[in-house]
C-alpha atoms as a PDB file:
ATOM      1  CA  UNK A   1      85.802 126.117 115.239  1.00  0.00           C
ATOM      2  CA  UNK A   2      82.440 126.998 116.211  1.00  0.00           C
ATOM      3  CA  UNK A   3      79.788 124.063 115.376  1.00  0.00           C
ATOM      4  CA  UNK A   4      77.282 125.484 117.741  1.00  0.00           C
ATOM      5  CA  UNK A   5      73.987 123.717 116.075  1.00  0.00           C
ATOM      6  CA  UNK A   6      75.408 121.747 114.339  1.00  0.00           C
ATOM      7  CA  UNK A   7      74.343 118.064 114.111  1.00  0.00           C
ATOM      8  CA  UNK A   8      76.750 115.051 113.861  1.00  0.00           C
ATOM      9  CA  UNK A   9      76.719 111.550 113.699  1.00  0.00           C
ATOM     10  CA  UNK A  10      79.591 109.652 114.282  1.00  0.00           C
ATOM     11  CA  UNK A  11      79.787 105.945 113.194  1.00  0.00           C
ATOM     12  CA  UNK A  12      82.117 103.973 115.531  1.00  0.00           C
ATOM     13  CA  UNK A  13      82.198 106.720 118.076  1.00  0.00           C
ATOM     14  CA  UNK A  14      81.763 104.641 120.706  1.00  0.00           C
ATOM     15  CA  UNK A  15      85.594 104.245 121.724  1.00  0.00           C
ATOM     16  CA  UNK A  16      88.984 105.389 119.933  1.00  0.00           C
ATOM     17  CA  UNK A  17      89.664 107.324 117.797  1.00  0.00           C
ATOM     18  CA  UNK A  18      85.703 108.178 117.113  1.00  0.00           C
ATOM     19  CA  UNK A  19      85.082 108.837 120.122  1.00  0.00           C
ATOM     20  CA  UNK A  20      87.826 111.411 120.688  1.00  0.00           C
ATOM     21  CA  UNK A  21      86.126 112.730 117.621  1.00  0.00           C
ATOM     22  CA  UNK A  22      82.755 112.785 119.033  1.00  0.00           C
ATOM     23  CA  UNK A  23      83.656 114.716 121.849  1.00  0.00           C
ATOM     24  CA  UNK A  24      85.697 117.529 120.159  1.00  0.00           C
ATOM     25  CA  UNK A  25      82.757 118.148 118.558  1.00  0.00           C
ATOM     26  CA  UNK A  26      80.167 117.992 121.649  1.00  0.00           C
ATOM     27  CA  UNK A  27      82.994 120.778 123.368  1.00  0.00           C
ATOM     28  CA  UNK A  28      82.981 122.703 120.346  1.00  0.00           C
ATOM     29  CA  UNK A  29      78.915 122.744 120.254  1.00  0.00           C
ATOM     30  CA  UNK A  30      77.404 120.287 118.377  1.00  0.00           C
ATOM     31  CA  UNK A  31      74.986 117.982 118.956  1.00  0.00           C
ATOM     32  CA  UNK A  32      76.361 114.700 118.392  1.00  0.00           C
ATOM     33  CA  UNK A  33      75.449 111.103 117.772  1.00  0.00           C
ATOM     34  CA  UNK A  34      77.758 107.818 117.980  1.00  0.00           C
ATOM     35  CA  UNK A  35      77.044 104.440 116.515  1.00  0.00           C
ATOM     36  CA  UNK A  36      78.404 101.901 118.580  1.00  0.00           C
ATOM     37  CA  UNK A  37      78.224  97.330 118.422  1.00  0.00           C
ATOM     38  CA  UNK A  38      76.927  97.294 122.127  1.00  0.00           C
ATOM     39  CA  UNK A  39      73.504  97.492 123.374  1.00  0.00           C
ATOM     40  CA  UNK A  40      73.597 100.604 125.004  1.00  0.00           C
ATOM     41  CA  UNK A  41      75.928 103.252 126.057  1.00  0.00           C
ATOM     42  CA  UNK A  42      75.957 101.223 129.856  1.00  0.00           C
ATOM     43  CA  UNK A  43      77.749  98.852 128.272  1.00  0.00           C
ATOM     44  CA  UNK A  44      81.335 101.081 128.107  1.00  0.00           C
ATOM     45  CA  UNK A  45      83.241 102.006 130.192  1.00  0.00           C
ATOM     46  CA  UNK A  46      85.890 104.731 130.058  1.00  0.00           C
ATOM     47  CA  UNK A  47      88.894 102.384 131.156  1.00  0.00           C
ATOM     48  CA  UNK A  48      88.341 101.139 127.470  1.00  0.00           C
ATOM     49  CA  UNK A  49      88.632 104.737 125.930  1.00  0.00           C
ATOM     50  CA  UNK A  50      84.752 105.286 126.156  1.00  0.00           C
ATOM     51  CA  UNK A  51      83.273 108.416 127.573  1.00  0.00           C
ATOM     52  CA  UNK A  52      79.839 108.997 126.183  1.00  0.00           C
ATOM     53  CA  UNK A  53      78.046 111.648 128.565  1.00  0.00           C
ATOM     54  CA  UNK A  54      76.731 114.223 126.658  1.00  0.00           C
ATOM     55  CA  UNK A  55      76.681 112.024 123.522  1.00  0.00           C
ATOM     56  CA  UNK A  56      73.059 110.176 122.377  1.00  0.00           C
ATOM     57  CA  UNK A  57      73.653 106.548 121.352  1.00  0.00           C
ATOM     58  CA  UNK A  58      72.592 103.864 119.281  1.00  0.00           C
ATOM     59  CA  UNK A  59      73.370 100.648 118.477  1.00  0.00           C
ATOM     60  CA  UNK A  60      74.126  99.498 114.524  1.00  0.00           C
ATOM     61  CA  UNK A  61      75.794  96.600 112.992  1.00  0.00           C
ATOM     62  CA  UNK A  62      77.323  98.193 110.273  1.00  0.00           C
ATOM     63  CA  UNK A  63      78.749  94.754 109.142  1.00  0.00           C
ATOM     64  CA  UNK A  64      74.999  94.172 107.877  1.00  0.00           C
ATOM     65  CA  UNK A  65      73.816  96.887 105.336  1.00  0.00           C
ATOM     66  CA  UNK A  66      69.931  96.116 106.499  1.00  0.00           C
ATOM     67  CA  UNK A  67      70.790  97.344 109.944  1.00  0.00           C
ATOM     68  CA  UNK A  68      72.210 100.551 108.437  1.00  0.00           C
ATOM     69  CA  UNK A  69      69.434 100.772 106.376  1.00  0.00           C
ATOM     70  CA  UNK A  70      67.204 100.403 109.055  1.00  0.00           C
ATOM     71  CA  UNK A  71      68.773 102.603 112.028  1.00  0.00           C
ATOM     72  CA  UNK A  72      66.576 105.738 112.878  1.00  0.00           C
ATOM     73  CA  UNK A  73      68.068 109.249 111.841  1.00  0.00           C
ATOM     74  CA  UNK A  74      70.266 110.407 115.022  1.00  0.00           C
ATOM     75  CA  UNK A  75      68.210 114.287 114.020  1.00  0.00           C
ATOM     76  CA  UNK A  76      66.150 115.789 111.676  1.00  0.00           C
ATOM     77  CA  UNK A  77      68.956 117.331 109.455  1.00  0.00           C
ATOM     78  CA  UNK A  78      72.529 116.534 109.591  1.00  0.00           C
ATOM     79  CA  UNK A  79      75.899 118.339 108.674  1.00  0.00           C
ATOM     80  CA  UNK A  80      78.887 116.052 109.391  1.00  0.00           C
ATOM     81  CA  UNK A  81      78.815 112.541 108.782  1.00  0.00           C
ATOM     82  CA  UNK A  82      82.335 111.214 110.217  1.00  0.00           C
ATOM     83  CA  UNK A  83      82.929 107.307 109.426  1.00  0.00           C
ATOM     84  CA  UNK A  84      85.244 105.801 112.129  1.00  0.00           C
ATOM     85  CA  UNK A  85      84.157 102.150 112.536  1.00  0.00           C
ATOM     86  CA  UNK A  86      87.047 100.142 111.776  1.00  0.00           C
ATOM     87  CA  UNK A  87      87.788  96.313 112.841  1.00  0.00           C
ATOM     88  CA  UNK A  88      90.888  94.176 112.605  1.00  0.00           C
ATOM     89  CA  UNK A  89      91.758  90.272 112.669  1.00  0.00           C
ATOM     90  CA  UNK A  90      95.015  88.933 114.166  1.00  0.00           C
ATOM     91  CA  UNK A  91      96.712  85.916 114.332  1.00  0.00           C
ATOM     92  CA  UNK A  92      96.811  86.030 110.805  1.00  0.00           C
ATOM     93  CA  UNK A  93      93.079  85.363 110.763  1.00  0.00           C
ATOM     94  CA  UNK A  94      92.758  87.832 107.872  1.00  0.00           C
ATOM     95  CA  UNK A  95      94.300  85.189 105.638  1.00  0.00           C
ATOM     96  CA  UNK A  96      91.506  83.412 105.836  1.00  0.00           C
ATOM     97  CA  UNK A  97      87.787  84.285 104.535  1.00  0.00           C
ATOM     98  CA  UNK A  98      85.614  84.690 107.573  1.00  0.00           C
ATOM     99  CA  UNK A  99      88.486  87.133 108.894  1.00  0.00           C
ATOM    100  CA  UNK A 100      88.901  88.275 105.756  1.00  0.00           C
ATOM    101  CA  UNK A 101      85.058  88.923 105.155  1.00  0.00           C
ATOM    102  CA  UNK A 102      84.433  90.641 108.404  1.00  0.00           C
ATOM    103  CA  UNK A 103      87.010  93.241 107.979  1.00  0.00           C
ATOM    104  CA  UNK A 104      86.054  94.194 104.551  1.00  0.00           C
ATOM    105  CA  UNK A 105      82.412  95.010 105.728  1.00  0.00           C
ATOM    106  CA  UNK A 106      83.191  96.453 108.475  1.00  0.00           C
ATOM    107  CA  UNK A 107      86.417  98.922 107.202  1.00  0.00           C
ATOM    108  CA  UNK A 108      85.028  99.408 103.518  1.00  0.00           C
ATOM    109  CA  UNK A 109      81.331  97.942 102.791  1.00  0.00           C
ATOM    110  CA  UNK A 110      80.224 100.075 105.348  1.00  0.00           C
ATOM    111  CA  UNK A 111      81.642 102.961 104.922  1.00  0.00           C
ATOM    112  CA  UNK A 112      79.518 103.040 101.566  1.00  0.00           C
ATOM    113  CA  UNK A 113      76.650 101.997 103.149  1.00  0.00           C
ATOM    114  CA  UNK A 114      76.739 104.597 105.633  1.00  0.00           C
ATOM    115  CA  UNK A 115      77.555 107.570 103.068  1.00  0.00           C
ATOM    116  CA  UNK A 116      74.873 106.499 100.709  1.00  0.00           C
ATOM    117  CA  UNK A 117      71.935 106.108 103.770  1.00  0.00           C
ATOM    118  CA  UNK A 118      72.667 110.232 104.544  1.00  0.00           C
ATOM    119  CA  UNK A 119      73.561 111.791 101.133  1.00  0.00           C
ATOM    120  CA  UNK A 120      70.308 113.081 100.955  1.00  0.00           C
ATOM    121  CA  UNK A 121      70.708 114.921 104.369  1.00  0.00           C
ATOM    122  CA  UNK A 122      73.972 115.931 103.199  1.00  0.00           C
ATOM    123  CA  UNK A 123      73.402 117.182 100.264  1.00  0.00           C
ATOM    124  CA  UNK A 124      69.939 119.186 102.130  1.00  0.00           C
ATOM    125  CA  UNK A 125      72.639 120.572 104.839  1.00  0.00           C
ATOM    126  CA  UNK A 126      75.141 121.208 102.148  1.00  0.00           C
ATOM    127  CA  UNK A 127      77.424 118.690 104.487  1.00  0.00           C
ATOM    128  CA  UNK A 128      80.893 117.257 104.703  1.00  0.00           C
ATOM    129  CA  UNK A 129      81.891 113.718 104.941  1.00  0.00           C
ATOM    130  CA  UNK A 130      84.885 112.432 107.056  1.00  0.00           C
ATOM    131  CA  UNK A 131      86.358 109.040 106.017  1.00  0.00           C
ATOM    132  CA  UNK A 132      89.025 107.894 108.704  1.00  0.00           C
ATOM    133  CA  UNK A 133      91.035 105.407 106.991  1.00  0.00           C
ATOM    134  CA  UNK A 134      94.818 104.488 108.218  1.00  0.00           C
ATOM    135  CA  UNK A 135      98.248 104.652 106.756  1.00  0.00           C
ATOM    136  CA  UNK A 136      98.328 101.410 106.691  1.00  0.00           C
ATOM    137  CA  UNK A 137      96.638 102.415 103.308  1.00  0.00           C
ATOM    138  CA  UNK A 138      99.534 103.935 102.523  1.00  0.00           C
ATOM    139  CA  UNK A 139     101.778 100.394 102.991  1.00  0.00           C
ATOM    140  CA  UNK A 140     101.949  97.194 103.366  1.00  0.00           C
ATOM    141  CA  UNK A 141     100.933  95.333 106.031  1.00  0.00           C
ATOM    142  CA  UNK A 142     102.392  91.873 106.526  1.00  0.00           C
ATOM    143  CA  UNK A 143      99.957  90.302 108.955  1.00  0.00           C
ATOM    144  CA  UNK A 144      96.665  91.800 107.736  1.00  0.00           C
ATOM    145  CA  UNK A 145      96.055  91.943 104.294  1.00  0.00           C
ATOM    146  CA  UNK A 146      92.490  92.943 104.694  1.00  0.00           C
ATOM    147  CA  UNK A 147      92.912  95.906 106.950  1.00  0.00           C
ATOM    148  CA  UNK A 148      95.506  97.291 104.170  1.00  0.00           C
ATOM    149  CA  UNK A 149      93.696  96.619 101.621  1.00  0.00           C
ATOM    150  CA  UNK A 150      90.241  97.946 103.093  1.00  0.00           C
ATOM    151  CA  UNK A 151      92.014 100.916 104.521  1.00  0.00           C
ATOM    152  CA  UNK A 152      93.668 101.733 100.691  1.00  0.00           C
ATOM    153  CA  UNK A 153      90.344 101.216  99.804  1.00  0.00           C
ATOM    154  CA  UNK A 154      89.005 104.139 102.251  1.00  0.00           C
ATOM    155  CA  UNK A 155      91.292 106.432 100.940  1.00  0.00           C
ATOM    156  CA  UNK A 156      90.695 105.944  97.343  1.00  0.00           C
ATOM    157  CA  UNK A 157      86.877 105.992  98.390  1.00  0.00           C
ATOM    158  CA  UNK A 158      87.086 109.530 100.068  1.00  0.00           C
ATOM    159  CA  UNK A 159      88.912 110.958  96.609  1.00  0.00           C
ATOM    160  CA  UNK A 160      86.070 109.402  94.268  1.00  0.00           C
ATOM    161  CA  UNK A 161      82.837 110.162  96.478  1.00  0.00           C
ATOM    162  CA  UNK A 162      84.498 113.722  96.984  1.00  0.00           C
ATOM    163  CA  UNK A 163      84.903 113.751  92.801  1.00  0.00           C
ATOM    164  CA  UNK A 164      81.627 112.769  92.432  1.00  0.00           C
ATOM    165  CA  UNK A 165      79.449 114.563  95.644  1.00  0.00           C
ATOM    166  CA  UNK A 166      81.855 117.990  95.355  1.00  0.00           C
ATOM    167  CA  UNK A 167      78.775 119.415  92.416  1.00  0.00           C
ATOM    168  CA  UNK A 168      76.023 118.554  95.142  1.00  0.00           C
ATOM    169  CA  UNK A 169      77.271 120.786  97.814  1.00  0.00           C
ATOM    170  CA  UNK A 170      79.158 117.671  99.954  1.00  0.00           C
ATOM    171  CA  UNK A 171      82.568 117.991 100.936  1.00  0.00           C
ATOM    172  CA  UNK A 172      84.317 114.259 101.444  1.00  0.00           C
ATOM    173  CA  UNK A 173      87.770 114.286 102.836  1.00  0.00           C
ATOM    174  CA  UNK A 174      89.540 111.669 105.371  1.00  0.00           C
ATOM    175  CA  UNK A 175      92.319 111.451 107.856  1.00  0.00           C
ATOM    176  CA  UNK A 176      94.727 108.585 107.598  1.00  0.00           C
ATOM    177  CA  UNK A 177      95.980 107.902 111.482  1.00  0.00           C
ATOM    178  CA  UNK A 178      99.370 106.483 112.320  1.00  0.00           C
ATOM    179  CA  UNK A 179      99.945 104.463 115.326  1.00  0.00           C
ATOM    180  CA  UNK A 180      97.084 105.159 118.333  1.00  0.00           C
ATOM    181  CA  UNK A 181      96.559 103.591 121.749  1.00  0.00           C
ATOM    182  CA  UNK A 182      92.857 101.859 121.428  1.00  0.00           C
ATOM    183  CA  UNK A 183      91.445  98.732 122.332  1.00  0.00           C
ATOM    184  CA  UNK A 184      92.356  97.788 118.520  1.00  0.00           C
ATOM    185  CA  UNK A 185      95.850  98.417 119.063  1.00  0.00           C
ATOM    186  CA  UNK A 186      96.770  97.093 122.088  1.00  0.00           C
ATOM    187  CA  UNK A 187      98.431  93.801 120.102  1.00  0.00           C
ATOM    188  CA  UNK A 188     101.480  96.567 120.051  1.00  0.00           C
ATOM    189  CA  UNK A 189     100.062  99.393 122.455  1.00  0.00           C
ATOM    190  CA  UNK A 190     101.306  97.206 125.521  1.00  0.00           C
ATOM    191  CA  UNK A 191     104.224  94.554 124.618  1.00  0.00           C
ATOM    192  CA  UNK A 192     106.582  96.815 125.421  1.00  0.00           C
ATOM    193  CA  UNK A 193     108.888  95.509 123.045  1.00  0.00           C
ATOM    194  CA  UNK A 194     106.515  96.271 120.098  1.00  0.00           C
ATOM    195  CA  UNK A 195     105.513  99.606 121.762  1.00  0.00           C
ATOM    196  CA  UNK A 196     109.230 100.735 121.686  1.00  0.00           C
ATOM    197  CA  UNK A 197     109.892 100.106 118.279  1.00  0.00           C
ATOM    198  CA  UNK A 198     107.124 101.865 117.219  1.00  0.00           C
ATOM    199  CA  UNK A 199     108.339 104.876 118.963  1.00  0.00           C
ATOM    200  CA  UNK A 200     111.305 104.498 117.836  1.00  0.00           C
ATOM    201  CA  UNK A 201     109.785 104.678 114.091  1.00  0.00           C
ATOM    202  CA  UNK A 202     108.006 108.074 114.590  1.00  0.00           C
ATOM    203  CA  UNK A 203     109.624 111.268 114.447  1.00  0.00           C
ATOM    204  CA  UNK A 204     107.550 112.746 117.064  1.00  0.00           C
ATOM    205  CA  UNK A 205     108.444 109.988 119.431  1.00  0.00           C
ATOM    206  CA  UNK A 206     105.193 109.643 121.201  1.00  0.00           C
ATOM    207  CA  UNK A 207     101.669 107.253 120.487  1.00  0.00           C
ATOM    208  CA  UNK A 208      99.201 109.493 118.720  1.00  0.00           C
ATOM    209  CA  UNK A 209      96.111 109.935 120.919  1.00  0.00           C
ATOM    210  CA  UNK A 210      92.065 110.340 119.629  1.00  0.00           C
ATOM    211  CA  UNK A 211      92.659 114.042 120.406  1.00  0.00           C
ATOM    212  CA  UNK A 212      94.946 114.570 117.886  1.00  0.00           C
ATOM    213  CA  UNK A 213      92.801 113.053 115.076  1.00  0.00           C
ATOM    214  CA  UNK A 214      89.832 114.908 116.664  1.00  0.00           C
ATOM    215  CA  UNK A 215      92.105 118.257 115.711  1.00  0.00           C
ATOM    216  CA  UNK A 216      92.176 117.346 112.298  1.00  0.00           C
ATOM    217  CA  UNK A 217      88.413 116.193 112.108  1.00  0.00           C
ATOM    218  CA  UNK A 218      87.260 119.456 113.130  1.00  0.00           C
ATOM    219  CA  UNK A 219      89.502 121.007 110.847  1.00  0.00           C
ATOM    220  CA  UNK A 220      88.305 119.144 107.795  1.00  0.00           C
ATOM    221  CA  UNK A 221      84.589 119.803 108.825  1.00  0.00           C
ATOM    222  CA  UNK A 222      85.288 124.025 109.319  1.00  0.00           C
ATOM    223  CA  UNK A 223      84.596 126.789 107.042  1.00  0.00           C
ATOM    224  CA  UNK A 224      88.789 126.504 107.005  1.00  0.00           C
ATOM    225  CA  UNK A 225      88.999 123.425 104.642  1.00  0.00           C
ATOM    226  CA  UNK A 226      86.195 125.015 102.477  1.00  0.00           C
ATOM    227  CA  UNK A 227      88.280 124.252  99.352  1.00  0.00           C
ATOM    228  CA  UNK A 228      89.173 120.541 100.234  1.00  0.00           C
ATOM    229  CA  UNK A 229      87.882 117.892  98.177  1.00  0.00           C
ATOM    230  CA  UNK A 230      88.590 114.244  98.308  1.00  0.00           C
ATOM    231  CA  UNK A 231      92.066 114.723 100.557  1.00  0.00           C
ATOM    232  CA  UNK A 232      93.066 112.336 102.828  1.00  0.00           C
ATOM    233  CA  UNK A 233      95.369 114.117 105.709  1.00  0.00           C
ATOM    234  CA  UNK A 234      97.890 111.924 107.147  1.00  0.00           C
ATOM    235  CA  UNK A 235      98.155 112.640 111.114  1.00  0.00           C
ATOM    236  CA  UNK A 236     100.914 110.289 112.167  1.00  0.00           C
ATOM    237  CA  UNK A 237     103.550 112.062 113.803  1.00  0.00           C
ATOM    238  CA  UNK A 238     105.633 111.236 110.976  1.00  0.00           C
ATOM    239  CA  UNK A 239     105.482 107.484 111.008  1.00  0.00           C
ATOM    240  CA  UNK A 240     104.689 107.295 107.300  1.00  0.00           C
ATOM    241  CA  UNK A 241     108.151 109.108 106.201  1.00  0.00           C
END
């Protein structure tokens, strides 16, 4: 688990999950950029799951495929591209089409946008690809038919760009979280009520945390998952069963 020199840009990485992710990688030795909504990295704070030191910064609306087209390269060459911007409507707000829009470019358009801007690089560094996607992929999802659907989406995404990128050197896999304390998950995170039977659903008994997924990031981005194309590892504690 040595990425010493290694360069990595993390889109989203600015709090949850992404940002656990960023910083396994910055202790593990890599240089590492995060894509983040705000202006600049001031504009976090770590009560909100945001610790950035160590990490360079720059803000992208990856809603809009011009900024993405238009951000500078985080480095001259890059290795691991991990794609953790994800954004959610409730209320049942995703019923309707503004929600419903917003989600879609920000959980799937964008995730395409992003891959395609750095394939080159990728395919230069011989690079790997990590889509993180949810098992609400996996399900249904009664009060947010665009997160399901754009997080089914993800995962079928990460099998057909690793199908199609494998021959060019670039590995694409993904990690499908189950239920973990952010700021998007707070709706159930703290009511108590919802909280507890959401433990009660998951085998392990305890909230997942962005450590865990970063465990499974790194893992998907190390000489160990050399032969892994296209897979999409659940890390849920065993809510999904």
């Amino acid at each position: 688990m040595d990425f010493t020199g290694r360069k990595v840009l993390v889109v989203g990485g600015s709090s949850g999950i992404g940002n656990g992710v960023a910083r396994a990688f910055l202790a593990h030795g890599a240089d590492v950029a995060v894509w983040g909504t705000r202006a600049s990295a001031r504009d976090y704070s770590a009560d909100e799951g945001s610790h950035l030191d160590g990490l360079s910064y720059h803000q992208v609306d990856v809603a809009n495929p011009d900024a993405i087209a238009a951000a500078p390269p985080p480095f001259a060459r890059l290795d691991i591209l991990v794609l953790s911007q994800g954004a959610v409507v409730y209320g049942r707000g995703e019923f309707e089409r503004p929600g419903w829009d917003h989600v879609m470019a920000v959980n799937l358009d964008s995730l395409m946008d992003c891959a395609r801007r750095f394939k080159s690089a990728l395919v230069e560094s011989q690079g790997s690809v990590i889509i993180v996607s949810s098992i609400s992929g996996l399900s249904a999802n009664k009060g947010n038919p665009a997160y399901a659907a754009s997080k089914a989406a993800a995962i079928s995404l990460t099998r057909t760009l690793g199908q199609a990128w494998a021959p060019e050197g670039i590995r694409v896999n993904g990690i499908a979280p189950g239920l973990v304390a952010t700021k998007l998950t707070k709706v159930t995170t703290d009511n108590p009520k919802r909280r507890d039977a959401a433990l009660a659903a998951i085998p392990l008994a305890r909230l997942g945390t962005p450590e865990d997924m970063a465990g499974a990031a790194l893992f998907l981005a190390s000489p160990l998952a050399a032969y892994m194309v296209g897979q999409t590892l659940v890390v849920d504690g065993g809510l999904s069963l």
